[in-house]
C-alpha atoms as a PDB file:
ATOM      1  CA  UNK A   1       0.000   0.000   0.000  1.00  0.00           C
ATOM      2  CA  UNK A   2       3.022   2.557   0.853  1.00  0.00           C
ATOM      3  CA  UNK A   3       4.408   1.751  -2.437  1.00  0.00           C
ATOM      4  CA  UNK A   4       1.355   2.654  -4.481  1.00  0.00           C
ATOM      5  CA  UNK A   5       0.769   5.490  -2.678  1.00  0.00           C
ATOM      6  CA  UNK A   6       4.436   6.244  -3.103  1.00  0.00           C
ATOM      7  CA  UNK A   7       4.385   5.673  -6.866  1.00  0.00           C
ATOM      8  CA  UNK A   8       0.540   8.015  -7.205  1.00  0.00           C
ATOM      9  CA  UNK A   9       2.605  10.177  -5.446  1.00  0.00           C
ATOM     10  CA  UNK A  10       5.902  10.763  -7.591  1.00  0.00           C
ATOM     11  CA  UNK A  11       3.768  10.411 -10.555  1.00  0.00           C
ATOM     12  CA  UNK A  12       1.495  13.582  -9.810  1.00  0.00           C
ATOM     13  CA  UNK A  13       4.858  15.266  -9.145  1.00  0.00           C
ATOM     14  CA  UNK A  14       5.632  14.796 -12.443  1.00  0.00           C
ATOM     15  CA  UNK A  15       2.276  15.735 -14.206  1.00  0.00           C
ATOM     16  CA  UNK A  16       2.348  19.127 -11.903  1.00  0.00           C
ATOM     17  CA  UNK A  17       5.712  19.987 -12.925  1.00  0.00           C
ATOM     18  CA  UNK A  18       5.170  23.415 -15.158  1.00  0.00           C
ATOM     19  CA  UNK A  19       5.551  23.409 -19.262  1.00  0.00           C
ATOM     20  CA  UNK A  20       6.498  26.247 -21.074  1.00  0.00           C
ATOM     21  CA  UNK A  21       4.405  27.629 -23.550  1.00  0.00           C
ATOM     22  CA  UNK A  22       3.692  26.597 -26.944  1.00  0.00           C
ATOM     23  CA  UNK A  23       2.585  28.160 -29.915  1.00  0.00           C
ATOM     24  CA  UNK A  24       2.671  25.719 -32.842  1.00  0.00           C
ATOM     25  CA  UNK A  25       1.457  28.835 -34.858  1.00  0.00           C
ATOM     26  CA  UNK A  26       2.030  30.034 -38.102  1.00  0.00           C
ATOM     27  CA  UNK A  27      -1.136  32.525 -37.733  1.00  0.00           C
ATOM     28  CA  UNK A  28       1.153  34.245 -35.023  1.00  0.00           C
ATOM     29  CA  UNK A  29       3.801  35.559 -37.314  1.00  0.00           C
ATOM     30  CA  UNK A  30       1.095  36.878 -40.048  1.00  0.00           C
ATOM     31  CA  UNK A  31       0.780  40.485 -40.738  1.00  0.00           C
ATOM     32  CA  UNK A  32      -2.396  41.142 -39.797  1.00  0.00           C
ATOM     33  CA  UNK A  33      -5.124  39.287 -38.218  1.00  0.00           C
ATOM     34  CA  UNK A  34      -8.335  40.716 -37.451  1.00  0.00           C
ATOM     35  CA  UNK A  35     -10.807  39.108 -35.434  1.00  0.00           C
ATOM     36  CA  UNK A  36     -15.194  39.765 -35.847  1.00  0.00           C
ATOM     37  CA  UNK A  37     -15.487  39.994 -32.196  1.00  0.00           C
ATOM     38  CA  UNK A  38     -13.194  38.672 -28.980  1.00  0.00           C
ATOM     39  CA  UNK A  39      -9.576  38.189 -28.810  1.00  0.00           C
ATOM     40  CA  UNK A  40      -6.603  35.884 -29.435  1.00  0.00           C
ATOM     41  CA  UNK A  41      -5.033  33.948 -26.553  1.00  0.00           C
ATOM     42  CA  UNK A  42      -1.978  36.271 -26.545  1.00  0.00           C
ATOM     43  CA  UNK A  43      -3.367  39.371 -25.862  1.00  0.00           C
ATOM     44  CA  UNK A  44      -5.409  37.671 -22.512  1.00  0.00           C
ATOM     45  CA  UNK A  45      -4.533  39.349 -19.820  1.00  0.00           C
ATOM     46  CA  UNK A  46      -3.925  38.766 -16.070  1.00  0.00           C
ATOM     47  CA  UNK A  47      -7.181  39.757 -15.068  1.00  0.00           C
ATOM     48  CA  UNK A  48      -8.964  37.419 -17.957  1.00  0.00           C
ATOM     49  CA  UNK A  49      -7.172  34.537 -16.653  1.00  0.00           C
ATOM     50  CA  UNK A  50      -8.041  35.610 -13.286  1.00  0.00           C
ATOM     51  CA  UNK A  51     -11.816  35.440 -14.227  1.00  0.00           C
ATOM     52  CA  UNK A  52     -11.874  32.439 -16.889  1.00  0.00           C
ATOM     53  CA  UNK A  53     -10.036  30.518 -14.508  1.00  0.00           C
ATOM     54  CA  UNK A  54     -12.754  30.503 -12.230  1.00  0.00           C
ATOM     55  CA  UNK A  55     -14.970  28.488 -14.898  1.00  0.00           C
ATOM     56  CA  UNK A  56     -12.707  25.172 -14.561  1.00  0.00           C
ATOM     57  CA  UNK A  57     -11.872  25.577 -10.631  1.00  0.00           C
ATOM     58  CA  UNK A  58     -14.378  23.207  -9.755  1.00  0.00           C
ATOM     59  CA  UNK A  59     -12.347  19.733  -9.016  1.00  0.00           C
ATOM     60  CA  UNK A  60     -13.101  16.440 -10.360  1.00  0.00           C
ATOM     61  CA  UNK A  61     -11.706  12.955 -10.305  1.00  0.00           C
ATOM     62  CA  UNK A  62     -10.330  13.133 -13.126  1.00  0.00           C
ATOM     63  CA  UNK A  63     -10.261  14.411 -16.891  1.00  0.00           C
ATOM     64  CA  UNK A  64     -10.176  17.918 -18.130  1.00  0.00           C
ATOM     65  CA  UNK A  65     -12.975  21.149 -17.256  1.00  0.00           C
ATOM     66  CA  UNK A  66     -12.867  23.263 -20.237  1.00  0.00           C
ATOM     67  CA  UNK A  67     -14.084  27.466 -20.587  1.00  0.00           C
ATOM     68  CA  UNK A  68     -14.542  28.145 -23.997  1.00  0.00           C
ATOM     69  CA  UNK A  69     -13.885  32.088 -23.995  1.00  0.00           C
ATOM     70  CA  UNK A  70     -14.228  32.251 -28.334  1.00  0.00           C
ATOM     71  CA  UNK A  71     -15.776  29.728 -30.366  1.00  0.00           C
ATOM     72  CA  UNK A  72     -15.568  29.615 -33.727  1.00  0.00           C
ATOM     73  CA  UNK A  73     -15.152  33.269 -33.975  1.00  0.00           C
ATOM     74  CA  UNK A  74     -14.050  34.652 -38.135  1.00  0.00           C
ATOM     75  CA  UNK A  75     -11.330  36.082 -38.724  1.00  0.00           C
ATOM     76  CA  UNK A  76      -9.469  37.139 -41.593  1.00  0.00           C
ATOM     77  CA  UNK A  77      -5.739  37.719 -42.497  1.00  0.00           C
ATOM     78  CA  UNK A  78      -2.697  38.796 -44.412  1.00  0.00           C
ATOM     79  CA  UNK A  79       0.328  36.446 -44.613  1.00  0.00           C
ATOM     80  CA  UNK A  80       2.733  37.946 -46.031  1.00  0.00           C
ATOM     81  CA  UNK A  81       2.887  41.000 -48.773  1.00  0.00           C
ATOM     82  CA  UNK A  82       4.615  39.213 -51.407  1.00  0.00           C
ATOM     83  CA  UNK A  83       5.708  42.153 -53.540  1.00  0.00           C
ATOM     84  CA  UNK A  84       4.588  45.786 -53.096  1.00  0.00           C
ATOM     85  CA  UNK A  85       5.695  47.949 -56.593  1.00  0.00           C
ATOM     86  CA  UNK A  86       5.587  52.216 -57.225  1.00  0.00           C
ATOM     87  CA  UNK A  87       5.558  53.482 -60.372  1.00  0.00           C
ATOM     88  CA  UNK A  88       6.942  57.278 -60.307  1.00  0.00           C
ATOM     89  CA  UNK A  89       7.656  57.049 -63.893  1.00  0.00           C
ATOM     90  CA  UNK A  90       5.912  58.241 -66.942  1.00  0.00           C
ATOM     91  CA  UNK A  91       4.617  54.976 -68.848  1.00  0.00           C
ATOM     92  CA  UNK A  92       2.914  51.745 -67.758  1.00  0.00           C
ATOM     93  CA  UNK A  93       5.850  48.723 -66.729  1.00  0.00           C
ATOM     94  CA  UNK A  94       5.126  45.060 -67.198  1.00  0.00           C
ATOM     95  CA  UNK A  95       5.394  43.042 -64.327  1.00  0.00           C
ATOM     96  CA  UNK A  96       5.410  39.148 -63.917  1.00  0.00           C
ATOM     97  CA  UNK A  97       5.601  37.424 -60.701  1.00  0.00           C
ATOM     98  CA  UNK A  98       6.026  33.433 -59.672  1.00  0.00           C
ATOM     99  CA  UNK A  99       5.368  32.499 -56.469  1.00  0.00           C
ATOM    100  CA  UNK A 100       5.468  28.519 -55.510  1.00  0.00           C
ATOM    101  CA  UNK A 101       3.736  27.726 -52.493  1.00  0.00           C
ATOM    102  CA  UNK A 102       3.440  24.556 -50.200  1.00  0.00           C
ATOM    103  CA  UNK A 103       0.804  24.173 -47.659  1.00  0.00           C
ATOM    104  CA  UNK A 104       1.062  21.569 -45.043  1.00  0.00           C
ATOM    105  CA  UNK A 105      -1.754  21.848 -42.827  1.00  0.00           C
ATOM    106  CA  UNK A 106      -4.911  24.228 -42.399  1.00  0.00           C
ATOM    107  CA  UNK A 107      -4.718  23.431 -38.483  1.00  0.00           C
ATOM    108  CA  UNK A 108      -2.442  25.695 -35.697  1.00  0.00           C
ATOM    109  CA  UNK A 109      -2.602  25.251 -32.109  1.00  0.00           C
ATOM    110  CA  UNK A 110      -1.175  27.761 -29.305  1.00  0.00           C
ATOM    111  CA  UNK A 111      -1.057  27.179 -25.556  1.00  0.00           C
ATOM    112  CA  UNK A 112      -0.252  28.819 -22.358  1.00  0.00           C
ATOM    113  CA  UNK A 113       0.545  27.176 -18.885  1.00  0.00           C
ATOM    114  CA  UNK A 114       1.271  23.811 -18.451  1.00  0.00           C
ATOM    115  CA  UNK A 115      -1.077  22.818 -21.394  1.00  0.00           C
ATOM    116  CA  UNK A 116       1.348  21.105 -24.355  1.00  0.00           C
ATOM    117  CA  UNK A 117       1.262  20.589 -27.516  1.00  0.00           C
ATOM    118  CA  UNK A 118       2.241  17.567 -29.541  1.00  0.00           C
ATOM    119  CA  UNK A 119       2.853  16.577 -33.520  1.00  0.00           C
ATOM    120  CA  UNK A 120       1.552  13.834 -35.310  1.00  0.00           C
ATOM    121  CA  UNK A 121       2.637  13.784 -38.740  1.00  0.00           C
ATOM    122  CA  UNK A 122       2.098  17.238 -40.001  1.00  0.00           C
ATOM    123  CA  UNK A 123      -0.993  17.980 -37.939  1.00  0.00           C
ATOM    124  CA  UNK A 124      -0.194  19.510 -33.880  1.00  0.00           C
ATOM    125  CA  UNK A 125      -2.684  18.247 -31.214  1.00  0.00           C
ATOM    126  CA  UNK A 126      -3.079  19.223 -27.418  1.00  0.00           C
ATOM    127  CA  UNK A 127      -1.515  16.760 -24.808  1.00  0.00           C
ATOM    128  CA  UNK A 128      -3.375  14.801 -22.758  1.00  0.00           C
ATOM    129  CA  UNK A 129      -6.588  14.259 -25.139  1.00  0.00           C
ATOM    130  CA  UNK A 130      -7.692  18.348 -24.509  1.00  0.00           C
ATOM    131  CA  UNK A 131      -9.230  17.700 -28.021  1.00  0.00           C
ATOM    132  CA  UNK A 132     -11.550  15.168 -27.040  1.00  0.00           C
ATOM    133  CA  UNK A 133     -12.806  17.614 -23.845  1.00  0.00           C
ATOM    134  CA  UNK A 134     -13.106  20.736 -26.325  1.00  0.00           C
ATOM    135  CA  UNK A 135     -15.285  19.383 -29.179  1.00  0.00           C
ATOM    136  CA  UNK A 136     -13.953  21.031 -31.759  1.00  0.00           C
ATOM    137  CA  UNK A 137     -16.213  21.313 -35.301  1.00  0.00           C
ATOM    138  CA  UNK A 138     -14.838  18.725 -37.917  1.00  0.00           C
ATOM    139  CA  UNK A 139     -12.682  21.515 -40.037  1.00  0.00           C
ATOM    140  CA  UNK A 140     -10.549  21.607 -37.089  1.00  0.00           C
ATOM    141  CA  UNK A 141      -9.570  17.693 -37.352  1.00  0.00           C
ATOM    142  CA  UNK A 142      -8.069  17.751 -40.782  1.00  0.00           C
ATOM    143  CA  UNK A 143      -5.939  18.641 -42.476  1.00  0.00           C
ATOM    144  CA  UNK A 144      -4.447  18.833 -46.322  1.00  0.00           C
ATOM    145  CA  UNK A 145      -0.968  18.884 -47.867  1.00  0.00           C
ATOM    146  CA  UNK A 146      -1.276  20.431 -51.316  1.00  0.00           C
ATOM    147  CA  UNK A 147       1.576  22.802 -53.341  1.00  0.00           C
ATOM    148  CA  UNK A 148       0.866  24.761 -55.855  1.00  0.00           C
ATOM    149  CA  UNK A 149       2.121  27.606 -58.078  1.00  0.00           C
ATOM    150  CA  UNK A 150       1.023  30.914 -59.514  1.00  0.00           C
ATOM    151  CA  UNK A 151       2.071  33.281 -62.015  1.00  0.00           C
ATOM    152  CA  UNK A 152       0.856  36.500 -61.916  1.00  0.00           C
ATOM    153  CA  UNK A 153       1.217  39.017 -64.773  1.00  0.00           C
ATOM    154  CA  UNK A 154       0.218  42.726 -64.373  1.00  0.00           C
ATOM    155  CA  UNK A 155       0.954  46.042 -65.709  1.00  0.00           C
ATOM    156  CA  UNK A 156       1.519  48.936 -62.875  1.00  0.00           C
ATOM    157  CA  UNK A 157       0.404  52.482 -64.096  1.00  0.00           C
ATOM    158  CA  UNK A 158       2.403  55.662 -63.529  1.00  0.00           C
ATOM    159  CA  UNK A 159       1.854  57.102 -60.422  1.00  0.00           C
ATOM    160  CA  UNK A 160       0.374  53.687 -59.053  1.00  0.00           C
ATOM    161  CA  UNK A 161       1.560  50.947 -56.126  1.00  0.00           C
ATOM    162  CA  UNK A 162       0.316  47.717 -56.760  1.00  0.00           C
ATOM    163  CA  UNK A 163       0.453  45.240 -53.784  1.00  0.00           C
ATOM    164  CA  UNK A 164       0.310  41.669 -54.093  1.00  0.00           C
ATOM    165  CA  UNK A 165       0.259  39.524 -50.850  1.00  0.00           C
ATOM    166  CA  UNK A 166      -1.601  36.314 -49.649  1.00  0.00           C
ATOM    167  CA  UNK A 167      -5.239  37.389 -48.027  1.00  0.00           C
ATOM    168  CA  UNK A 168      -7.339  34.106 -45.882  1.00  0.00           C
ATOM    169  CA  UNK A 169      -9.876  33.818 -43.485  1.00  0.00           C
ATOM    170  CA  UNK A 170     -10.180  31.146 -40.814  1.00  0.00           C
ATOM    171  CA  UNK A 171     -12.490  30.420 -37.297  1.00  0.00           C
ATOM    172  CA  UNK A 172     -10.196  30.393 -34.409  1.00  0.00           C
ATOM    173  CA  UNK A 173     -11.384  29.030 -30.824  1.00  0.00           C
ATOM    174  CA  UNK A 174     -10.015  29.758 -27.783  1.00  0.00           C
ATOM    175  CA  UNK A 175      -9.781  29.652 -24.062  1.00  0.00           C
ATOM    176  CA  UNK A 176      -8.798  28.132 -20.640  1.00  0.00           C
ATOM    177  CA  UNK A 177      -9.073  24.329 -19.647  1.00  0.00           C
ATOM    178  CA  UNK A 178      -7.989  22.418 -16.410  1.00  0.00           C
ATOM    179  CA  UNK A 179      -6.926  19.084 -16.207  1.00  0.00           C
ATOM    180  CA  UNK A 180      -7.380  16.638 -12.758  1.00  0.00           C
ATOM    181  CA  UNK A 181      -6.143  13.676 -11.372  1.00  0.00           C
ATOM    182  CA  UNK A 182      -7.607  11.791  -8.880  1.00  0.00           C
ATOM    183  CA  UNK A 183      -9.162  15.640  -7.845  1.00  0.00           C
ATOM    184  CA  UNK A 184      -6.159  17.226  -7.778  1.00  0.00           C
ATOM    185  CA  UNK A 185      -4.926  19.776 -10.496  1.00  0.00           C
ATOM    186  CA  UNK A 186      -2.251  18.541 -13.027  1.00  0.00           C
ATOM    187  CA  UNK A 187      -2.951  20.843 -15.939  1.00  0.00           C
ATOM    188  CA  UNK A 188      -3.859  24.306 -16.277  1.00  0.00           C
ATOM    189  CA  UNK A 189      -4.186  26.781 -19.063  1.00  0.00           C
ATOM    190  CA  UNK A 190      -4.911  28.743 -21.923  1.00  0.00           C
ATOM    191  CA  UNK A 191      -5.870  26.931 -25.383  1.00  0.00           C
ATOM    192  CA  UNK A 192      -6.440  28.091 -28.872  1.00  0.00           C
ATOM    193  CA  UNK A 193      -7.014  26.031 -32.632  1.00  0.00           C
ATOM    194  CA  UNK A 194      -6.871  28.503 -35.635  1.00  0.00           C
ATOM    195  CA  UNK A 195      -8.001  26.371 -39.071  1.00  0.00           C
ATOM    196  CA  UNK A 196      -7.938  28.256 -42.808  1.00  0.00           C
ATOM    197  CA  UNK A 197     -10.893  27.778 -44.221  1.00  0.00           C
ATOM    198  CA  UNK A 198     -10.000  30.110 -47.307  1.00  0.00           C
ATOM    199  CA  UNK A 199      -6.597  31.241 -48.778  1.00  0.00           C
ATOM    200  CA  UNK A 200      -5.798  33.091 -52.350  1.00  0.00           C
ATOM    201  CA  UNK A 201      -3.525  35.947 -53.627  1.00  0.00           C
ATOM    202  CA  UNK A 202      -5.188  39.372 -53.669  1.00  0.00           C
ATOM    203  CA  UNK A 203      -3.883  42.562 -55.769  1.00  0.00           C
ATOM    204  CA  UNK A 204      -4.358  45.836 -54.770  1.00  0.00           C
ATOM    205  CA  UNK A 205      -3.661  48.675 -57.024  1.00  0.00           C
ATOM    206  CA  UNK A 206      -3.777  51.980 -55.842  1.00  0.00           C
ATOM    207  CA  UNK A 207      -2.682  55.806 -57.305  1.00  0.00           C
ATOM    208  CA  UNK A 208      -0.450  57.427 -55.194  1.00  0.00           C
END
């Protein structure tokens, strides 16, 4: 009996011991990201931890408690600005641009706390089965290798910038979950899954 308890005990050591935090993100280093209402898991602060955390206080044998703070929420984005072109001359220039491009996954994951993230293949997943707790909509749960390439051929006008970069939307859901173990607290913090669900080139032209 000493030993088991012994062993329950060194184990729950283990699970309590902190994680740094993850961000398994590319949707972190875009541009721009704009969401329709809420905010990303980075720019929680203090105080909304304070109050989310509240939600998954309550202790139970074991598996996770879950606060969904954003669900689902649209959002769109800029990549990357691929090329951005003036014209302060006096005739029209020709201008052709090839851009080959290799997409992996539509699915990103972030974390704060002690709550990890994994890979499996090309696709990132939460530790500990926090998918399974969250119920995340089917777009979130696959994802698609493809590659493709584009030629682009435009003409910039004098007195003109033209701006070619790589515009998408997405749903992102976020917020704070708590995993426990035999009631006590193992796991504890902030979660987010950002999937693409659109992604093309978009050129602006405008006069300067």
């Amino acid at each position: 009996m000493k030993k088991l308890l012994f062993g329950i005990i060194l184990f729950l050591m283990f699970m309590l011991i902190s994680h740094k935090s993850h961000a398994d993100s590319n949707y972190q280093s875009f541009e721009e990201i704009t969401m329709s209402s809420g905010e990303l898991l980075s720019d929680f602060s203090s105080s909304d931890y304070k109050d989310y955390y509240k939600k998954v206080n309550k202790r139970k044998f074991m598996g996770w408690r879950v606060h969904t703070v954003n669900e689902d929420v649209e959002v769109s984005y800029i990549t990357e600005t691929l090329f951005s072109y003036y014209n302060d001359g006096y005739t029209a220039i020709e201008y052709e641009y090839k851009l080959d491009q290799k997409t992996t996954s539509k699915v990103s994951l972030s974390s704060s706390g002690s709550i990890g993230i994994k890979h499996n293949g090309t696709k990132p997943t939460f530790k500990q089965n926090l998918e399974g707790s969250l119920k995340l909509s089917a777009d979130y749960t696959t994802t698609e290798s493809s590659e493709e390439s584009y030629t682009v051929s435009l003409e910039v006008d004098p007195g003109t910038q033209v701006d070619l970069y790589i515009y998408g939307e997405g749903l992102i859901t976020n917020g704070v979950a708590a995993r426990y173990f035999f009631w006590l607290r193992s796991h504890k913090g902030g979660f987010e899954a950002f999937v693409v669900t659109t992604q093309y080139q978009r050129l602006e032209k405008k006069r300067i």
